[in-house]
N, C-alpha and C. Protein backbone atom coordinates (compact mmCIF):
# COMPACT_ATOMS: atom_id res chain seq x y z
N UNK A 1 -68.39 -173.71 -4.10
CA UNK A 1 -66.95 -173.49 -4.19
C UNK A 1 -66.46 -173.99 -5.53
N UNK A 2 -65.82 -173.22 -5.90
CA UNK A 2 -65.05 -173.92 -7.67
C UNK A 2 -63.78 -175.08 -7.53
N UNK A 3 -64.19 -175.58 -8.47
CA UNK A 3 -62.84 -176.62 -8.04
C UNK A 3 -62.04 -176.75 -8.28
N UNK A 4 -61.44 -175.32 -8.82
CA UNK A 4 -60.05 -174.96 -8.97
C UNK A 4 -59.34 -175.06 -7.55
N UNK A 5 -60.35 -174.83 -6.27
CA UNK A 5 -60.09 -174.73 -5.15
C UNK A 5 -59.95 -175.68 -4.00
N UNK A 6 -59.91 -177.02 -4.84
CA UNK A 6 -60.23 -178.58 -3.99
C UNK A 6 -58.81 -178.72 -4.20
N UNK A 7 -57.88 -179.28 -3.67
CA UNK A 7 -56.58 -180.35 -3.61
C UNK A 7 -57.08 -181.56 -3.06
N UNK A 8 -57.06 -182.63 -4.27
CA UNK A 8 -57.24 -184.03 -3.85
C UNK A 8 -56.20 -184.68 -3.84
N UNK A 9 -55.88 -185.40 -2.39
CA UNK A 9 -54.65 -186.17 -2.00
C UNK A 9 -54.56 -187.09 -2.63
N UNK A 10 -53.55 -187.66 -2.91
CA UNK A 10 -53.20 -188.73 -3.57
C UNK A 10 -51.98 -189.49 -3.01
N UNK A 11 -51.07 -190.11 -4.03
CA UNK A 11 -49.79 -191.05 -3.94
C UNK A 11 -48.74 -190.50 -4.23
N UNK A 12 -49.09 -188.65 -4.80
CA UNK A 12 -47.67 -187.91 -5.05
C UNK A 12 -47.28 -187.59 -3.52
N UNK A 13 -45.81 -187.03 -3.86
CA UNK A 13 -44.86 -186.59 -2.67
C UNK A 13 -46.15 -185.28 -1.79
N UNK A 14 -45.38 -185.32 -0.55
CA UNK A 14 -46.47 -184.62 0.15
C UNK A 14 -46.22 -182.79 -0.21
N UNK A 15 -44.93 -182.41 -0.52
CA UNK A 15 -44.75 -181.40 -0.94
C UNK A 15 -45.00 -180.75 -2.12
N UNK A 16 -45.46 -181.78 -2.92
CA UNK A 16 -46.41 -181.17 -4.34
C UNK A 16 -47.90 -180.65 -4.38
N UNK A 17 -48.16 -181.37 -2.81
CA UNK A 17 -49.81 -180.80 -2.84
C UNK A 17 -49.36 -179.22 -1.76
N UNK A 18 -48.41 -179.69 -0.93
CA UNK A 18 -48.27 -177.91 -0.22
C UNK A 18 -47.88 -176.97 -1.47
N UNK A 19 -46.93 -177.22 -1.93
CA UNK A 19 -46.85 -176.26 -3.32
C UNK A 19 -47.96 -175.90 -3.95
N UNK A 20 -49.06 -176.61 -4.28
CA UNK A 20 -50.23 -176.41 -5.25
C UNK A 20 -51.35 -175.72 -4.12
N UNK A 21 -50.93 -175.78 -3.09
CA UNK A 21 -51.87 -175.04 -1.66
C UNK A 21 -51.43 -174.10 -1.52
N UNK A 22 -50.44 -173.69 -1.68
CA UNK A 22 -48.90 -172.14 -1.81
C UNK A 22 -49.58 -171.80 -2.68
N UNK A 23 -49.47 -172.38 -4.40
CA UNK A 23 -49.75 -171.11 -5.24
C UNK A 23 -51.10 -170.57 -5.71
N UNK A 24 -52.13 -171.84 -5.54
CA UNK A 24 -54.05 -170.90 -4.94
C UNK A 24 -53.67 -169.83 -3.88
N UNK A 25 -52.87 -169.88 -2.87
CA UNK A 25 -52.98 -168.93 -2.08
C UNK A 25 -52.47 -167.45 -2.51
N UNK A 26 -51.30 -167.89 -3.68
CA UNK A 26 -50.80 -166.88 -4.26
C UNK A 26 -51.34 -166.30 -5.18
N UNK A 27 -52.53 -166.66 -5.97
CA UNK A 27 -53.19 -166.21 -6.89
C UNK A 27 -54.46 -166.07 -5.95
N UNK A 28 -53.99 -164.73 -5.00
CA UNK A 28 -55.35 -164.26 -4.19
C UNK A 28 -56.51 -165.31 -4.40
N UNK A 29 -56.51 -166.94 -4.01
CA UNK A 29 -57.23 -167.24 -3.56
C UNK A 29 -57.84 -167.29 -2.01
N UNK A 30 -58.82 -167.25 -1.48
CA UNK A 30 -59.15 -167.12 0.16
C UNK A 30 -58.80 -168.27 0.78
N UNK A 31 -60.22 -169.22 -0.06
CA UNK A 31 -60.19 -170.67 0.89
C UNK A 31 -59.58 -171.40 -0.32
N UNK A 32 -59.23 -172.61 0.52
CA UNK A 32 -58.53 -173.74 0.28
C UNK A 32 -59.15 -175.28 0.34
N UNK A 33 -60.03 -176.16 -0.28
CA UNK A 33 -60.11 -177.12 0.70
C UNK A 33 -59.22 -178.43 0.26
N UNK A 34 -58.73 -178.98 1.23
CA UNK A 34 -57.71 -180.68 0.96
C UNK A 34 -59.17 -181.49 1.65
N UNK A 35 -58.81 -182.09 -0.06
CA UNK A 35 -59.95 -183.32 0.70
C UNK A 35 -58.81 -184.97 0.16
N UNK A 36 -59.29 -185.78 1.30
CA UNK A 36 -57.95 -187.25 0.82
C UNK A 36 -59.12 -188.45 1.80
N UNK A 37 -59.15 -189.33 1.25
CA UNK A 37 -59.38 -190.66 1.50
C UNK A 37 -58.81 -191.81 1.95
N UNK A 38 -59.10 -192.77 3.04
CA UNK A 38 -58.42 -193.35 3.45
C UNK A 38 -56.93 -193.24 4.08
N UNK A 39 -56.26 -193.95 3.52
CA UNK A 39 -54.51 -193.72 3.61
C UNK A 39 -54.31 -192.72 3.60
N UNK A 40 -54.80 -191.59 2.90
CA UNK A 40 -54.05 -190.51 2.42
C UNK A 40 -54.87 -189.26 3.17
N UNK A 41 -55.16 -189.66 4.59
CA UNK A 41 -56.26 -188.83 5.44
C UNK A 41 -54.84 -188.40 6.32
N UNK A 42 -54.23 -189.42 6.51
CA UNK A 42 -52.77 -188.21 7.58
C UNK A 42 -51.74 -187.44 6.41
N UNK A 43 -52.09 -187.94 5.12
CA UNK A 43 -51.27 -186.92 4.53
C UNK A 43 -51.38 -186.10 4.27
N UNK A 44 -52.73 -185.45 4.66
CA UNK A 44 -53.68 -184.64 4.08
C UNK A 44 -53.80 -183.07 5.40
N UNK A 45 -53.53 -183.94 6.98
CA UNK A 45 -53.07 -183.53 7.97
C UNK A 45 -52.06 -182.82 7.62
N UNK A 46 -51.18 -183.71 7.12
CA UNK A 46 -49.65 -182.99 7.46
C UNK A 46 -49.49 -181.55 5.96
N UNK A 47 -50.60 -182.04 4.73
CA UNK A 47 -49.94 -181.08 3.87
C UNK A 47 -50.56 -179.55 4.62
N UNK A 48 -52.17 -179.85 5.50
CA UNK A 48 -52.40 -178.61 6.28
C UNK A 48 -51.29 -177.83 6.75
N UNK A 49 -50.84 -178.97 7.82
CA UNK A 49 -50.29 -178.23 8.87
C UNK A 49 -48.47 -177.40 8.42
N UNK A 50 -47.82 -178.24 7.04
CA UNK A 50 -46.73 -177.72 6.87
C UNK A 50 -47.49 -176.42 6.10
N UNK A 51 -48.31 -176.51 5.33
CA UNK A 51 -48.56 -174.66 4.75
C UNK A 51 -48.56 -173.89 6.20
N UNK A 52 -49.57 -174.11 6.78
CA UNK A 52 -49.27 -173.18 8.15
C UNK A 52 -48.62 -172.91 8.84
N UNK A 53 -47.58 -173.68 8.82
CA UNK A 53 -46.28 -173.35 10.14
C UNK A 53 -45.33 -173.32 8.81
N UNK A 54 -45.38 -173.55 8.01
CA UNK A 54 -43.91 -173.11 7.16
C UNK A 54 -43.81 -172.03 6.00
N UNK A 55 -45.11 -172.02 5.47
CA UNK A 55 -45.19 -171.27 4.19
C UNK A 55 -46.22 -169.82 4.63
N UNK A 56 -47.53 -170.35 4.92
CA UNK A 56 -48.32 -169.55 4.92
C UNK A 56 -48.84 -169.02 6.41
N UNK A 57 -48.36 -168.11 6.91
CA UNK A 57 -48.78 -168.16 8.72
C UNK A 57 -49.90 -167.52 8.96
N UNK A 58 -50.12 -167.08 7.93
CA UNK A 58 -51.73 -166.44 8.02
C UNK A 58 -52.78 -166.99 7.74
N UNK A 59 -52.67 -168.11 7.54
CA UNK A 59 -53.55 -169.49 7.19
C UNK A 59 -54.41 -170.11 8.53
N UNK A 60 -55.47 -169.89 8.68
CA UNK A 60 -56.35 -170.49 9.53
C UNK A 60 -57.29 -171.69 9.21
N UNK A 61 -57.86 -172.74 9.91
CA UNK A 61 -58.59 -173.73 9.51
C UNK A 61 -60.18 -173.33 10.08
N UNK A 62 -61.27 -173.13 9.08
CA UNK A 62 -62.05 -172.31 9.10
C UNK A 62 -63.22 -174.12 8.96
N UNK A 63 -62.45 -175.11 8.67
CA UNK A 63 -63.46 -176.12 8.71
C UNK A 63 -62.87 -177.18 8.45
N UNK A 64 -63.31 -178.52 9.44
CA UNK A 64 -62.44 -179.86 8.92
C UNK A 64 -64.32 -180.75 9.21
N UNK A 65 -63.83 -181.52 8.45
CA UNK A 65 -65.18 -182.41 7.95
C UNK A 65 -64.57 -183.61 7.88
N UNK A 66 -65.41 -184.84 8.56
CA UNK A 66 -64.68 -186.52 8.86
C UNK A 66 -66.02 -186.96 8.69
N UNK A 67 -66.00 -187.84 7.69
CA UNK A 67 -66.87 -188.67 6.72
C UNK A 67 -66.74 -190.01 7.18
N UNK A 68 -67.96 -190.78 6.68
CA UNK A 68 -67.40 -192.10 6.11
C UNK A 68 -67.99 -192.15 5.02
N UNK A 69 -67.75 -193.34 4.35
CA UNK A 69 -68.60 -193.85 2.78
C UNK A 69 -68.63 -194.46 2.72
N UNK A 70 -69.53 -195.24 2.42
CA UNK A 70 -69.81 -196.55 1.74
C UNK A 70 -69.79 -197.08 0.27
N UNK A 71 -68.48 -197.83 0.13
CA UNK A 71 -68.23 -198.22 -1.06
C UNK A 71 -68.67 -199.58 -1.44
N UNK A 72 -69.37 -199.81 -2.75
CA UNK A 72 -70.03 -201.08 -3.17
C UNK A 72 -68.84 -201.26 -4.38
N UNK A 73 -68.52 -202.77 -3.79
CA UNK A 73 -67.71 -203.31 -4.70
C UNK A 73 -67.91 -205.07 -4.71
N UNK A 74 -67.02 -205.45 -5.64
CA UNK A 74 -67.14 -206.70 -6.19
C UNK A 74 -67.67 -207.27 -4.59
N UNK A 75 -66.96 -207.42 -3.67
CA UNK A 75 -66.01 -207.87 -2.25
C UNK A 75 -67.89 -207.48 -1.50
N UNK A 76 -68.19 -206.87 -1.70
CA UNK A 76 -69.54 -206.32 -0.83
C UNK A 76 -69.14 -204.67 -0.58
N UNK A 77 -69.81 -204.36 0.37
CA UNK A 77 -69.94 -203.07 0.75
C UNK A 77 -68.42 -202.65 2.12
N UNK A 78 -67.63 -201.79 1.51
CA UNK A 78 -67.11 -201.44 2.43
C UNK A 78 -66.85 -199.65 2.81
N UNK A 79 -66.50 -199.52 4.17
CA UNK A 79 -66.37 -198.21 4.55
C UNK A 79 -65.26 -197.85 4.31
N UNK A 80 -65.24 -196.50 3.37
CA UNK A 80 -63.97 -195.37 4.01
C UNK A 80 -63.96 -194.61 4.14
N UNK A 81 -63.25 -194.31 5.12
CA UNK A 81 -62.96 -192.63 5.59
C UNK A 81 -62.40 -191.54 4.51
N UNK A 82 -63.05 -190.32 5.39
CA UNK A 82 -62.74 -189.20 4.23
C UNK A 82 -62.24 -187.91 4.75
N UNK A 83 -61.85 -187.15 4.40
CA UNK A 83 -61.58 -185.88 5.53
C UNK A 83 -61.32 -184.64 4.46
N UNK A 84 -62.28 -183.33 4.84
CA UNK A 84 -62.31 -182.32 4.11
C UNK A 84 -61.56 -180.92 5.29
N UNK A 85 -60.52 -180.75 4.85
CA UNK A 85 -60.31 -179.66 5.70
C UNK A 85 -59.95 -178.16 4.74
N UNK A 86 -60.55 -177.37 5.61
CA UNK A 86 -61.12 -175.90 4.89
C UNK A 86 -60.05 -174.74 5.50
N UNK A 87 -58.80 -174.96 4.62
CA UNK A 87 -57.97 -173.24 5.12
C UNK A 87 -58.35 -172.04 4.40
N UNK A 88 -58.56 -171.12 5.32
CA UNK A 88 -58.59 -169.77 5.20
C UNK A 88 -57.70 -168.81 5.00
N UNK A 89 -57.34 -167.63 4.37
CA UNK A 89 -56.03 -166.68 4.43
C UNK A 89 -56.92 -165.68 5.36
């Protein structure tokens, strides 16, 4: 998959990543994937679910993927969660 086609969640407003999920969809892209870490795993939920019920209704979820990882840091080794979810037009 190219990664023009990844939206990685972050700390912006949640409506800047549906916008940037709107306009791949508008430049005849198919799939979509939101991938977000930790904290930003229900925001990542919600930017799904507002493209689908508000913008895009032809939008199906063709794949969601729940990770963990193991991060090595100063502190020792810790886990975080990850979540890849895959919309379709």
């Amino acid at each position: 998959m190219a990664e023009e086609n990844v939206i990685f969640v972050g700390k912006k407003p949640t409506m800047n990543y549906v916008l940037a999920v709107v306009t791949q969809f508008n430049n005849n892209i198919d799939r979509i994937v939101i991938k977000a870490r930790g904290k930003a795993i229900s925001k990542a939920v919600d930017i799904a679910e507002i493209t689908r019920h508000k913008f895009i209704q032809t939008a199906k979820y063709e794949d969601i993927k729940v990770e963990t990882e193991v991060l090595h840091g100063e502190r020792g080794d810790s886990n975080v969660s990850s979540i890849e979810i895959t919309l379709k037009r």
